[in-house]
Every structure is written in structure tokens, then in C-alpha cells.
Protein backbone atom coordinates (compact mmCIF):
# COMPACT_ATOMS: atom_id res chain seq x y z
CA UNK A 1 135.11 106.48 82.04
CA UNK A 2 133.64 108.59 79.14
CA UNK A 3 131.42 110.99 79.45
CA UNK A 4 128.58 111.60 77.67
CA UNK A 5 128.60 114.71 75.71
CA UNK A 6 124.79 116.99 76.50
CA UNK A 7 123.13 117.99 73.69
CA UNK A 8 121.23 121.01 73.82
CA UNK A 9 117.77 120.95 72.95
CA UNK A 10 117.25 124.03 70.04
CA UNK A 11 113.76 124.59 68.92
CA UNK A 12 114.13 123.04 66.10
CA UNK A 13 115.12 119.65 67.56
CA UNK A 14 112.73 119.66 70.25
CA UNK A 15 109.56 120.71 67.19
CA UNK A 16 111.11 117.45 65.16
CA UNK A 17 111.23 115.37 67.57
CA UNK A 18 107.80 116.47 68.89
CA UNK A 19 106.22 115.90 65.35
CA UNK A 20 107.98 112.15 65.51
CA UNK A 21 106.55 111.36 68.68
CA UNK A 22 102.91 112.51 67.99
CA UNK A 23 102.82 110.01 65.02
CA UNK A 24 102.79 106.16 64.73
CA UNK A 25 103.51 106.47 61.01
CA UNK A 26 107.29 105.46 61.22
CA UNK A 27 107.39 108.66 58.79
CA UNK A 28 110.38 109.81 56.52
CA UNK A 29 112.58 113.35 56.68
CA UNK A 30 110.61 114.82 54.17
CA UNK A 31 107.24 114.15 55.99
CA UNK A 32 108.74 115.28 59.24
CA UNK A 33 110.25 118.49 57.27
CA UNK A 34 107.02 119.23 55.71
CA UNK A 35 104.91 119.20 59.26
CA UNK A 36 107.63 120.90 60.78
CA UNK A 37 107.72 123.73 58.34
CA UNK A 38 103.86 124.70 59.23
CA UNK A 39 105.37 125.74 62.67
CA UNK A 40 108.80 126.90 61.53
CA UNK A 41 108.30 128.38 57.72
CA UNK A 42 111.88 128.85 57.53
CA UNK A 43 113.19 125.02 58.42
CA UNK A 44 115.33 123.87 55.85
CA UNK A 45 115.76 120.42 55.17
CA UNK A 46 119.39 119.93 55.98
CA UNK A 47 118.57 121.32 59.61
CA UNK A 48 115.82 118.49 59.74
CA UNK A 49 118.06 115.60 58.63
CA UNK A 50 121.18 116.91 60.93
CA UNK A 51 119.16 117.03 64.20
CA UNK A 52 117.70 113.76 63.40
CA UNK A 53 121.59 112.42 62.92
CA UNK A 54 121.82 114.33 66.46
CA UNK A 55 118.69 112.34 68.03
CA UNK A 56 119.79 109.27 66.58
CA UNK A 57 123.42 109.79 67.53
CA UNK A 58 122.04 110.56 71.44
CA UNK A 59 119.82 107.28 71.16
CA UNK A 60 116.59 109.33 71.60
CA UNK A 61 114.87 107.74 68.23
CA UNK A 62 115.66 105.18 65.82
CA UNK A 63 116.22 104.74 62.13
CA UNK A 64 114.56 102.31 60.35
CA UNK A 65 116.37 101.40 56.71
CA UNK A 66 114.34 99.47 54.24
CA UNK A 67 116.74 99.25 51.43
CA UNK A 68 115.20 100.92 48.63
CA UNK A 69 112.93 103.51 50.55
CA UNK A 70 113.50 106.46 52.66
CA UNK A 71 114.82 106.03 55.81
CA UNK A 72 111.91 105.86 58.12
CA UNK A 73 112.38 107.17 61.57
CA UNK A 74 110.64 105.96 65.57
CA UNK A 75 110.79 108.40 68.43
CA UNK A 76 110.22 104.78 70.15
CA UNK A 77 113.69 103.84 70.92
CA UNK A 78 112.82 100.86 73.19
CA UNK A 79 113.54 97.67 71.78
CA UNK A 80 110.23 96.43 69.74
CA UNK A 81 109.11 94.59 66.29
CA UNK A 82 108.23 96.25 62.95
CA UNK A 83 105.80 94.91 60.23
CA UNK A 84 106.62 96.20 56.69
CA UNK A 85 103.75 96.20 54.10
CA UNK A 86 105.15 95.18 50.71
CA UNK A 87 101.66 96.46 49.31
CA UNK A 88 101.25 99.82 50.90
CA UNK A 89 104.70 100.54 52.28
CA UNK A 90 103.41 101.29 55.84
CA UNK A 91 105.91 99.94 58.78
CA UNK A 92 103.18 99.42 62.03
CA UNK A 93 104.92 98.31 65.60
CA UNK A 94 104.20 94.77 66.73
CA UNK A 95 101.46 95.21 69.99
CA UNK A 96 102.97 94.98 73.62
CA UNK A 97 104.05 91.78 74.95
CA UNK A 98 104.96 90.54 71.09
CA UNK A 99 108.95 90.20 72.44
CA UNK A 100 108.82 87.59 74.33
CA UNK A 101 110.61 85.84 71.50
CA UNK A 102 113.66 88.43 72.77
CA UNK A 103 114.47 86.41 75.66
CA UNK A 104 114.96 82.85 73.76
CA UNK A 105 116.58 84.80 70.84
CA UNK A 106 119.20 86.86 73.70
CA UNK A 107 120.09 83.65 75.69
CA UNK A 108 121.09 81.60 72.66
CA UNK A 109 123.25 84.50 71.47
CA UNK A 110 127.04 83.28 70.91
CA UNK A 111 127.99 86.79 72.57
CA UNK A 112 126.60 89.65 73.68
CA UNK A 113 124.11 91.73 71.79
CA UNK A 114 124.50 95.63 71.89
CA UNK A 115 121.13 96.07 70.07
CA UNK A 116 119.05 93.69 67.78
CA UNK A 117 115.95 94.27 65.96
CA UNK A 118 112.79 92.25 64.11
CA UNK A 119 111.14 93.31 60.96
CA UNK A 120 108.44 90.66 59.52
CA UNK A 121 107.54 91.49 55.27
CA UNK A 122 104.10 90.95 54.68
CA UNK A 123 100.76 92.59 53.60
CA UNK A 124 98.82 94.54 56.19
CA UNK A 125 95.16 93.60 56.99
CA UNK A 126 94.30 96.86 55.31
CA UNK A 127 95.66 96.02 51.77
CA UNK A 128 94.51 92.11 52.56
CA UNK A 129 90.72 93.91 52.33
């Protein structure tokens, strides 16, 4: 059986993941290296995007690829539904209790899923007013 490598938690990692988690914004690197840099001045950007490869990599957050935009990136790494605004950009989580299509979707599976995930392209009701 393999064992898990432990990753150590620097301060760095534990301020970017921090920022991620305080935020439902789905943000990118830069944003995150921008808030982080009002705590820790001297944060470059490469140390951002390597210890989110290392949070990723450890299954802690998730990365959310929309083609032609930054990587966006969740500190929710439960299995859940994103809605992308084509207007505005935004990506907002689905409320509780919207995967119930998960079960149907799992069962009918012609093997077994490792990890799956939902987006729905729309306009939010913000840009819709």
C-alpha cells in the first residue's frame, strides 16, 4: 500500500489557502497573489501558483479550467455544481441539495468514476437585471 506523502503547511500555503477559503469568488492566482501580498509584501507569484499545484496535488482545493480564462480555483473540494456567467465571467456554486442528479448520473456510469464534475453556461440573475 502507498503511502501518502505529508505536506507541511509553510506560511505561505496556509495564508493562500486561508484567502481561498474566506471567498466564494472561485478567484484566479493573481487575485489570490494580490490579497496575499497585503499580509506577505514579499510573496512572489511563482510561490503562489506552486503551493496551489501543492494544494491541488494533496486534494485540499480544486481547479476550475474554463478554456480561455484563468484558471479559477475552490478551497471547496467536495463534489458540487458550478454556474459560469458568459456575461460577467463570475463562476457561483449550485445551493445544497442541487446533486441529487449525482446519484442517477453515478449508477448509470459504464465504470467507475474517480471524480466527475457539472458546470451549467448561462447568464447570472445579476447581468439578467
Amino acid at each position: 500500500m502507498e503511502q501518502k506523502k505529508q505536506v507541511r503547511m509553510t506560511k505561505q500555503k496556509k495564508l493562500i489557502y486561508e484567502i481561498l477559503a474566506s471567498t466564494k469568488s472561485h478567484p484566479t492566482a493573481d487575485w489570490l497573489y494580490n490579497e496575499a501580498r497585503k499580509q506577505l509584501p514579499d510573496i512572489s507569484l511563482g510561490t503562489v501558483y506552486r503551493n496551489l499545484q501543492v494544494l491541488l496535488d494533496d486534494g485540499r482545493i480544486l481547479a476550475l479550467n474554463y478554456g480561455k480564462e484563468q484558471c479559477r480555483y475552490d478551497a471547496n473540494a467536495e463534489p458540487h455544481y458550478h454556474f459560469v456567467c458568459e456575461k460577467c465571467g463570475r463562476v457561483l456554486d449550485f445551493p445544497e441539495g442541487s446533486q441529487l442528479i449525482d446519484q442517477r448520473i453515478l449508477r448509470a456510469a459504464p465504470g467507475t468514476v474517480k471524480t466527475h464534475r457539472l458546470e451549467c453556461y448561462g447568464v447570472c440573475k445579476d447581468c439578467q437585471n
